[in-house]
PDB file of N, CA and C in Angstrom:
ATOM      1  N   UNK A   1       0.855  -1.177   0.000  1.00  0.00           N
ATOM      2  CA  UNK A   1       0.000   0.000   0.000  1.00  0.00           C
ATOM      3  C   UNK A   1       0.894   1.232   0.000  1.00  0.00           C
ATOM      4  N   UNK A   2       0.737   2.436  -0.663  1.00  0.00           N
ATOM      5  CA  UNK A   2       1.320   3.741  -1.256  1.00  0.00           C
ATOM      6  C   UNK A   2       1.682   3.987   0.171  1.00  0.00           C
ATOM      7  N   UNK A   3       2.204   4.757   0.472  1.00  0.00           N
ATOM      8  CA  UNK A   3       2.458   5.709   2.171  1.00  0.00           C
ATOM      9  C   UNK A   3       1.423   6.508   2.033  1.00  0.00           C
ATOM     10  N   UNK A   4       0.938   7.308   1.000  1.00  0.00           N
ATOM     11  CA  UNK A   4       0.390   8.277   1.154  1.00  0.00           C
ATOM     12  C   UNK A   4      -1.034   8.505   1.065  1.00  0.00           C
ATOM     13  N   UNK A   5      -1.697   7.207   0.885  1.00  0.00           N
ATOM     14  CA  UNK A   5      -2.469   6.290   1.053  1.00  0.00           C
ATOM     15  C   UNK A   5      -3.041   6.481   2.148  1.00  0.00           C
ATOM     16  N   UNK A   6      -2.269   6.066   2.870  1.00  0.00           N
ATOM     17  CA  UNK A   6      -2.016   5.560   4.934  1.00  0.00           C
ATOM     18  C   UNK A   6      -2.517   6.742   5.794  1.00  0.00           C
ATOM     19  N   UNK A   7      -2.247   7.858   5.031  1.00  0.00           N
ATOM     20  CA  UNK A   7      -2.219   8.589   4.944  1.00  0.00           C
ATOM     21  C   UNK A   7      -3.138  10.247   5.361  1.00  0.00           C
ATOM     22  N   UNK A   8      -4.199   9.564   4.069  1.00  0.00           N
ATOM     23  CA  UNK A   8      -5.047   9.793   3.806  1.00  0.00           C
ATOM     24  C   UNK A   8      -5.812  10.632   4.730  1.00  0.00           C
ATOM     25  N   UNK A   9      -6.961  11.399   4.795  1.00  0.00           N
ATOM     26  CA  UNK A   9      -8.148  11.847   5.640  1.00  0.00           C
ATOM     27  C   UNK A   9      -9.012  11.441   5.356  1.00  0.00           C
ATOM     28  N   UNK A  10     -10.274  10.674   6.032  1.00  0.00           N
ATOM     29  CA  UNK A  10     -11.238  10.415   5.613  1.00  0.00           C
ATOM     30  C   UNK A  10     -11.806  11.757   5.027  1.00  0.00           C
ATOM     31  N   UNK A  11     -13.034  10.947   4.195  1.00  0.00           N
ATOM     32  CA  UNK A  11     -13.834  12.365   3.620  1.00  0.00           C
ATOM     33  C   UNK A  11     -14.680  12.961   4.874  1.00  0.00           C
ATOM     34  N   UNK A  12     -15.315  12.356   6.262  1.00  0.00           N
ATOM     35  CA  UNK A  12     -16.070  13.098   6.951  1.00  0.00           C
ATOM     36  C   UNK A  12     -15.075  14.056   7.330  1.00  0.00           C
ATOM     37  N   UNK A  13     -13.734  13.583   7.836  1.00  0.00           N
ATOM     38  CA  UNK A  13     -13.075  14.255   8.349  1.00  0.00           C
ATOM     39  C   UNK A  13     -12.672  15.349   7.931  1.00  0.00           C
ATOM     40  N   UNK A  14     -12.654  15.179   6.694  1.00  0.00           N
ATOM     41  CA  UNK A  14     -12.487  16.752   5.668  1.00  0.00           C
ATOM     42  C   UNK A  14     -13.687  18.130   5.901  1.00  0.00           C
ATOM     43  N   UNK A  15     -14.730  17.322   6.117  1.00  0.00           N
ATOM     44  CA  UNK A  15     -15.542  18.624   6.233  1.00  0.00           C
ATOM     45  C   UNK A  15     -15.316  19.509   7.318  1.00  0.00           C
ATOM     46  N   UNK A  16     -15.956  20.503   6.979  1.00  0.00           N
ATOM     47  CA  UNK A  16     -15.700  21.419   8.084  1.00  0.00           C
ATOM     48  C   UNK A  16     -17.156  21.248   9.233  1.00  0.00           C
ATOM     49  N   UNK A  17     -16.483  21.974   9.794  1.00  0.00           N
ATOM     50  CA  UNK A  17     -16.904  21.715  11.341  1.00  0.00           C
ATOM     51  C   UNK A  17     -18.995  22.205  11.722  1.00  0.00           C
ATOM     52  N   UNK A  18     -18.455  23.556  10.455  1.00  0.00           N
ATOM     53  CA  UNK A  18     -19.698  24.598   9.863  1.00  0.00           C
ATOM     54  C   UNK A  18     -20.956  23.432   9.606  1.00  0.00           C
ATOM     55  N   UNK A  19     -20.390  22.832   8.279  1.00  0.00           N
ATOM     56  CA  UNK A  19     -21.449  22.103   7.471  1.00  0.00           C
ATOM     57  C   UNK A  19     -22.245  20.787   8.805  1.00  0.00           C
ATOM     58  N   UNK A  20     -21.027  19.964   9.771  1.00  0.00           N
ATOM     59  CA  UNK A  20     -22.035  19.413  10.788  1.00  0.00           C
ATOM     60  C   UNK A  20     -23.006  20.190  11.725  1.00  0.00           C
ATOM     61  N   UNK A  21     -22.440  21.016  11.981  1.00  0.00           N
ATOM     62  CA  UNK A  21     -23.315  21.872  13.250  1.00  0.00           C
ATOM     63  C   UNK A  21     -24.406  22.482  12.140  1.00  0.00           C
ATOM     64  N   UNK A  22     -24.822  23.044  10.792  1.00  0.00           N
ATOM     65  CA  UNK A  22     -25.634  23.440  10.203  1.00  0.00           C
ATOM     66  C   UNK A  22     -26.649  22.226   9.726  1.00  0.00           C
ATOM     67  N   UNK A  23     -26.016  20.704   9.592  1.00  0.00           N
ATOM     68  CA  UNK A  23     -26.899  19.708   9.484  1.00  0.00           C
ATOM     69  C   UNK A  23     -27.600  19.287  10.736  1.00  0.00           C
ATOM     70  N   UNK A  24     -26.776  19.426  11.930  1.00  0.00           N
ATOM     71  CA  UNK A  24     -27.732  19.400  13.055  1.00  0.00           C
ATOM     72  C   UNK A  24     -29.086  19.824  13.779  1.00  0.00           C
ATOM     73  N   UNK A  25     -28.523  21.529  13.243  1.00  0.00           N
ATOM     74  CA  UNK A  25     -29.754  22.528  13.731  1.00  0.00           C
ATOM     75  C   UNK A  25     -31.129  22.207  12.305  1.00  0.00           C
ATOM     76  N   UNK A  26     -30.683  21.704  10.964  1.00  0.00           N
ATOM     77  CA  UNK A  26     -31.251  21.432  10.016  1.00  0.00           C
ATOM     78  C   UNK A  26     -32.446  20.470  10.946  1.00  0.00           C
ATOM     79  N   UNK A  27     -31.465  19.574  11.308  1.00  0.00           N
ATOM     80  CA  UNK A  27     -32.441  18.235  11.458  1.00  0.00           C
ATOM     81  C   UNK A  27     -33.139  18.585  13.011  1.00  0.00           C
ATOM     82  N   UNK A  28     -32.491  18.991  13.482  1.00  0.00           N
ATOM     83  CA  UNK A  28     -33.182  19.620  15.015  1.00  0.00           C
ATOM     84  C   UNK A  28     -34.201  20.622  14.823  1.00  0.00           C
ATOM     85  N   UNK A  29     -34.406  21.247  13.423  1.00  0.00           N
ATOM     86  CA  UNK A  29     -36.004  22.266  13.292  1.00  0.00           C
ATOM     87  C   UNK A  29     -36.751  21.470  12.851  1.00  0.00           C
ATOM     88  N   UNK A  30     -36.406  20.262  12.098  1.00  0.00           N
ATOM     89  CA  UNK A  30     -37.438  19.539  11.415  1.00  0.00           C
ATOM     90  C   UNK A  30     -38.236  18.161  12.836  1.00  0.00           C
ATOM     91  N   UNK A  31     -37.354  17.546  13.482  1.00  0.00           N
ATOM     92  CA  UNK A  31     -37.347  17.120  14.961  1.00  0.00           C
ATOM     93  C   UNK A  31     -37.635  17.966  16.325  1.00  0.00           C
ATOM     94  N   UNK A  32     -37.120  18.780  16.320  1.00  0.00           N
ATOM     95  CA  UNK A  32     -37.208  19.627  17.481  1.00  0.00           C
ATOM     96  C   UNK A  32     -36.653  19.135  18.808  1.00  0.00           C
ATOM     97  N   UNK A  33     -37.023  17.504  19.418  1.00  0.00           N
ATOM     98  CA  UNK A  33     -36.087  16.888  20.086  1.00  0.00           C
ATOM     99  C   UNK A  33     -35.769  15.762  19.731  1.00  0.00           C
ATOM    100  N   UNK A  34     -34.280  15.280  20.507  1.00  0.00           N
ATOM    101  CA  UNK A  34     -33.971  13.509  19.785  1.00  0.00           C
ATOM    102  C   UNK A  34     -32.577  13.660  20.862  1.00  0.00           C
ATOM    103  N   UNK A  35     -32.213  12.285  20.987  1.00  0.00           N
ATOM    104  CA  UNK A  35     -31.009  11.951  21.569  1.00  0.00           C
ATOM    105  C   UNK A  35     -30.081  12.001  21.015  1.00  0.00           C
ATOM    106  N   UNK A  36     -28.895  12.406  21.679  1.00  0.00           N
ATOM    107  CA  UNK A  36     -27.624  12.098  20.962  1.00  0.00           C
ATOM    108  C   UNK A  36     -27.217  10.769  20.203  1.00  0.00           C
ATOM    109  N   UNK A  37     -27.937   9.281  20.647  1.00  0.00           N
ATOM    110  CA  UNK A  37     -28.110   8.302  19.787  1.00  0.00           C
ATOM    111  C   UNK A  37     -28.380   8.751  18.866  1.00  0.00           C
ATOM    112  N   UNK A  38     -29.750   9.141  18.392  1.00  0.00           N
ATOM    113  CA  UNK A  38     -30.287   8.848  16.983  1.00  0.00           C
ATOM    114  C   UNK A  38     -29.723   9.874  16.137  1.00  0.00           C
ATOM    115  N   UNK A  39     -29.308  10.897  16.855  1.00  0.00           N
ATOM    116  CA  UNK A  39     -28.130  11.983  15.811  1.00  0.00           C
ATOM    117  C   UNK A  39     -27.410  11.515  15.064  1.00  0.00           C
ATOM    118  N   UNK A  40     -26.624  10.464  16.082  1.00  0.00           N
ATOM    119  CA  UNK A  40     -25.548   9.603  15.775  1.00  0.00           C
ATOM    120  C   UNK A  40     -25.852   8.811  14.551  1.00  0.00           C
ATOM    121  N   UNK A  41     -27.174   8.003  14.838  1.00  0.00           N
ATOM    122  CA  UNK A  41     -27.614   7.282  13.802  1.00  0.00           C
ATOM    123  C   UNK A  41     -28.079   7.823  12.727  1.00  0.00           C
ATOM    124  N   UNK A  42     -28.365   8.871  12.886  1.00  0.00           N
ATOM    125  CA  UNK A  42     -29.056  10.055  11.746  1.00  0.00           C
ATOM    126  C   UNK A  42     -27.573  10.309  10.818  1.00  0.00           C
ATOM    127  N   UNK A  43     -26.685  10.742  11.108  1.00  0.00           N
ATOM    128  CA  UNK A  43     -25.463  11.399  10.472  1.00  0.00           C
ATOM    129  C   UNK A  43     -24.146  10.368  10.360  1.00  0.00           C
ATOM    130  N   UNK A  44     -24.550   9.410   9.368  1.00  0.00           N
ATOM    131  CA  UNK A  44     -23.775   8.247   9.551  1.00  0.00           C
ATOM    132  C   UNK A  44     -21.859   8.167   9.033  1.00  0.00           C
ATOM    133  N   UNK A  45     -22.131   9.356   8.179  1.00  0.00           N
ATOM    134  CA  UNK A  45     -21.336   9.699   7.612  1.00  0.00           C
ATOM    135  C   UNK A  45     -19.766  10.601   8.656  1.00  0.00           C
ATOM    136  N   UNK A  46     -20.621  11.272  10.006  1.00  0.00           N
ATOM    137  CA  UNK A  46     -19.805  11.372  10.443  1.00  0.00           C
ATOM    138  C   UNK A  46     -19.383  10.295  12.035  1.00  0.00           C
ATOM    139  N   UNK A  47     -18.225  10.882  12.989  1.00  0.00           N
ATOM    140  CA  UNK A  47     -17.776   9.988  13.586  1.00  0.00           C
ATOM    141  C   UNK A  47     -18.422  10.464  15.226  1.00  0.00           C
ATOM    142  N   UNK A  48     -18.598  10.043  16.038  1.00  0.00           N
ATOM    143  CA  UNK A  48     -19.500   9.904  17.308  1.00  0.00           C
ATOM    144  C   UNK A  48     -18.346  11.312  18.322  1.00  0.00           C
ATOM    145  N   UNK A  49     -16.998  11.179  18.098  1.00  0.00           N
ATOM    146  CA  UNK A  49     -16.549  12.656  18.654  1.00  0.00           C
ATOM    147  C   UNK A  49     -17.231  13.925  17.885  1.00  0.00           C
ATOM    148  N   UNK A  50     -17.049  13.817  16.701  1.00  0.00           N
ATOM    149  CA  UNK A  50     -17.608  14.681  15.942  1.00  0.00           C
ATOM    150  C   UNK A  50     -18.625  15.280  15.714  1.00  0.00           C
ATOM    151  N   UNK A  51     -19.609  14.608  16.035  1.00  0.00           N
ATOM    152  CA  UNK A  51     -20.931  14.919  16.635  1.00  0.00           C
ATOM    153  C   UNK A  51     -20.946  15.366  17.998  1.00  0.00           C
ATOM    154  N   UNK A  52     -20.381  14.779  18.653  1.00  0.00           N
ATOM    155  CA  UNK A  52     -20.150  15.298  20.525  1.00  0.00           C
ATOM    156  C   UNK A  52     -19.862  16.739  20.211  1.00  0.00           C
ATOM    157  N   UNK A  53     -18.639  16.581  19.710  1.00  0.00           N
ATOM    158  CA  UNK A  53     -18.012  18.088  19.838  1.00  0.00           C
ATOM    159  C   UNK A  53     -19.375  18.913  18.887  1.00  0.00           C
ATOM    160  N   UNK A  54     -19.789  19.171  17.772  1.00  0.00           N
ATOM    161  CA  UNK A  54     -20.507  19.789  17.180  1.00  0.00           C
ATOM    162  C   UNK A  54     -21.126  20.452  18.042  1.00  0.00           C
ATOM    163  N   UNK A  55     -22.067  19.059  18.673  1.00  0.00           N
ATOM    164  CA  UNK A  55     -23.650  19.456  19.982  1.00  0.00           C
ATOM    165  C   UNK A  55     -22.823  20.489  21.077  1.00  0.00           C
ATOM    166  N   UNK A  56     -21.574  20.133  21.456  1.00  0.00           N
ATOM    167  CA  UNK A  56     -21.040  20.820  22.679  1.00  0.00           C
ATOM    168  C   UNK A  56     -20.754  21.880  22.226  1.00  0.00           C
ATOM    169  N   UNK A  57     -20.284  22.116  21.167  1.00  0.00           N
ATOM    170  CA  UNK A  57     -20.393  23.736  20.323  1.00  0.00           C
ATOM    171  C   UNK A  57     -21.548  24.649  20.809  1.00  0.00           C
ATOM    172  N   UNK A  58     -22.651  23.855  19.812  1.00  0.00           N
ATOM    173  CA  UNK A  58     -24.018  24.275  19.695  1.00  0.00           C
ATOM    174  C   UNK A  58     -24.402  24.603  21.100  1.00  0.00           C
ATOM    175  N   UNK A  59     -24.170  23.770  22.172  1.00  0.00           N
ATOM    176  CA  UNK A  59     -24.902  24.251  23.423  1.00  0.00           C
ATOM    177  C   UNK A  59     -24.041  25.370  24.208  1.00  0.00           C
ATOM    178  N   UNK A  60     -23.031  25.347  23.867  1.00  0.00           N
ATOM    179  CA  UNK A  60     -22.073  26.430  24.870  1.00  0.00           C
ATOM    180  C   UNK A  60     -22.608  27.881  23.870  1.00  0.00           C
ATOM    181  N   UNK A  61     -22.715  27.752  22.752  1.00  0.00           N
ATOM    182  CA  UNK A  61     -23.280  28.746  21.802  1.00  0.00           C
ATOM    183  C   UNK A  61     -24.572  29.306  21.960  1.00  0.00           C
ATOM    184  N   UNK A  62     -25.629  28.626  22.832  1.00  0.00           N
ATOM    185  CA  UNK A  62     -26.427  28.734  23.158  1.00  0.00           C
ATOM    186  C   UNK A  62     -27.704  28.468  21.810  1.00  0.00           C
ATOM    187  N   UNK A  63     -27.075  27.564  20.800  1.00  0.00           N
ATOM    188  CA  UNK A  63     -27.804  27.511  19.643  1.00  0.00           C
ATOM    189  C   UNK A  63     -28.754  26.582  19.765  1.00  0.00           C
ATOM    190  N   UNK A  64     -28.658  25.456  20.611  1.00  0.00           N
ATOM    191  CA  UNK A  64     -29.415  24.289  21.218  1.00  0.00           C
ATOM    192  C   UNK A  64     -29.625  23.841  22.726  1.00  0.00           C
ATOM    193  N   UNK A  65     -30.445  22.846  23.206  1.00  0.00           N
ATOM    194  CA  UNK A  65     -30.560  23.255  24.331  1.00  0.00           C
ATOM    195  C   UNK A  65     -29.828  21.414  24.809  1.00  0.00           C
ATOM    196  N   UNK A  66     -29.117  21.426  25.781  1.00  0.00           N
ATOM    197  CA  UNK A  66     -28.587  20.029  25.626  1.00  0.00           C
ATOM    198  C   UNK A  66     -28.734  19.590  26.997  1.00  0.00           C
ATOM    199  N   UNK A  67     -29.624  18.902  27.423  1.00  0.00           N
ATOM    200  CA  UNK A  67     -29.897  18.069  28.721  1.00  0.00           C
ATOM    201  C   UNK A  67     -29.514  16.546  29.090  1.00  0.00           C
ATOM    202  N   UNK A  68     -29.131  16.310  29.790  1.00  0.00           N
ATOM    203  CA  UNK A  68     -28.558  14.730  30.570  1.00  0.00           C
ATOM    204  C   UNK A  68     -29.809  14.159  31.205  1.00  0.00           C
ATOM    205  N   UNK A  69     -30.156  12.683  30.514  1.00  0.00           N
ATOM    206  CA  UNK A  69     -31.142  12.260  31.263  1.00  0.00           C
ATOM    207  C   UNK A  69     -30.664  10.697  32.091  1.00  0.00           C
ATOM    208  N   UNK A  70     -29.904  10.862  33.003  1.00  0.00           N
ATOM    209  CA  UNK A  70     -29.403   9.668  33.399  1.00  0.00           C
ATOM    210  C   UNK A  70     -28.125   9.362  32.593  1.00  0.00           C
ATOM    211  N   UNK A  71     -28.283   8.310  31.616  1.00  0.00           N
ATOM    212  CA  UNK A  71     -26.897   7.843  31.134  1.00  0.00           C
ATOM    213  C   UNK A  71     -27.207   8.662  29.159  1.00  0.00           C
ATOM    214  N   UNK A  72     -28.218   9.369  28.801  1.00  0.00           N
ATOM    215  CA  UNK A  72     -28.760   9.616  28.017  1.00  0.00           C
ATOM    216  C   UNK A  72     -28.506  11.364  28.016  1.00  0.00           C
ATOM    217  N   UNK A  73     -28.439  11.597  26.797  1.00  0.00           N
ATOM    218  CA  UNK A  73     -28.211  13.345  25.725  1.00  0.00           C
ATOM    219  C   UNK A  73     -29.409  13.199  25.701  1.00  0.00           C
ATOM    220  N   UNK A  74     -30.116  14.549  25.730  1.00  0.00           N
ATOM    221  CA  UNK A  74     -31.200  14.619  24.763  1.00  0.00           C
ATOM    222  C   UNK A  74     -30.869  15.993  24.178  1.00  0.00           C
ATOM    223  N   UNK A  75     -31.516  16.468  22.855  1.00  0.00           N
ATOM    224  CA  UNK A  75     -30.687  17.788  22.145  1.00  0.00           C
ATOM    225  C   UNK A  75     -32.056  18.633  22.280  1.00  0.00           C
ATOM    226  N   UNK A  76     -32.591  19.966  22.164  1.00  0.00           N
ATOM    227  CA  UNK A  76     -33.824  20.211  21.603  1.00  0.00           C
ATOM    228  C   UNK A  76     -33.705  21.485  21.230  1.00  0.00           C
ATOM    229  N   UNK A  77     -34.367  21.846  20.244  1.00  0.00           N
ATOM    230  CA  UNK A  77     -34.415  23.146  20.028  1.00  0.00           C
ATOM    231  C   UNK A  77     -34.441  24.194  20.101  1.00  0.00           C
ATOM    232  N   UNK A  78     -34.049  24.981  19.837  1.00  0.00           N
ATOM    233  CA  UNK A  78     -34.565  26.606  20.821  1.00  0.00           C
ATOM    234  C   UNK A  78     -36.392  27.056  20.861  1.00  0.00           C
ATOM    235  N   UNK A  79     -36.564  26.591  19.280  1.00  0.00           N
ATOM    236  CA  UNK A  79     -38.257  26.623  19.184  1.00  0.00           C
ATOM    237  C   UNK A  79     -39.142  25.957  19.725  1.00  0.00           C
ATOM    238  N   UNK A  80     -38.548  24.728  20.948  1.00  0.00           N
ATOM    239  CA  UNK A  80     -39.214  23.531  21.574  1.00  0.00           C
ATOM    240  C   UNK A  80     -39.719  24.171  22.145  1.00  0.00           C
ATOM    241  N   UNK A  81     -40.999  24.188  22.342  1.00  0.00           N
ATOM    242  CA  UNK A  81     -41.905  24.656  23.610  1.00  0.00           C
ATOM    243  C   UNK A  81     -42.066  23.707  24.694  1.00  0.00           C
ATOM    244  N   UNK A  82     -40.766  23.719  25.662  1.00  0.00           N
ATOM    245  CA  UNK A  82     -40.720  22.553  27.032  1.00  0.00           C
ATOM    246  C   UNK A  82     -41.998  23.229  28.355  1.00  0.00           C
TER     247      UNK A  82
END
């Protein structure tokens, strides 16, 4: 195998950081709430830090609202009426 090959970056890894956190809040207006599971499972393309970090963006940003339910994320919207 080439070295440079080995090398390589995956393609999620290439994207920028922008385009996950803008697919999140995408799928979080159309959802409004969901767990950090099914995010996970929702965005297969990227990797489970990558999503962590995104959401932990988003909530220190105050762009989402991010609650601990026991051993469980849940994400929800700013438009959620809790």
């Amino acid at each position: 195998m080439p070295r440079s090959s080995v090398l390589d970056v995956p393609a999620a890894l290439e994207r920028p950081a922008a385009t996950l956190q803008k697919d999140i809040l995408d799928h979080l207006d159309t959802e409004a709430v969901m767990t950090l599971d099914s995010l996970v499972s929702f965005l297969p393309q990227y990797g489970w830090n990558q999503i962590f970090e995104a959401v932990d963006t988003l909530a220190r940003r105050r762009r989402i609202v991010l609650r601990r339910h026991g051993f469980e994320y849940t994400l929800f919207s700013l438009h959620y009426a809790a």
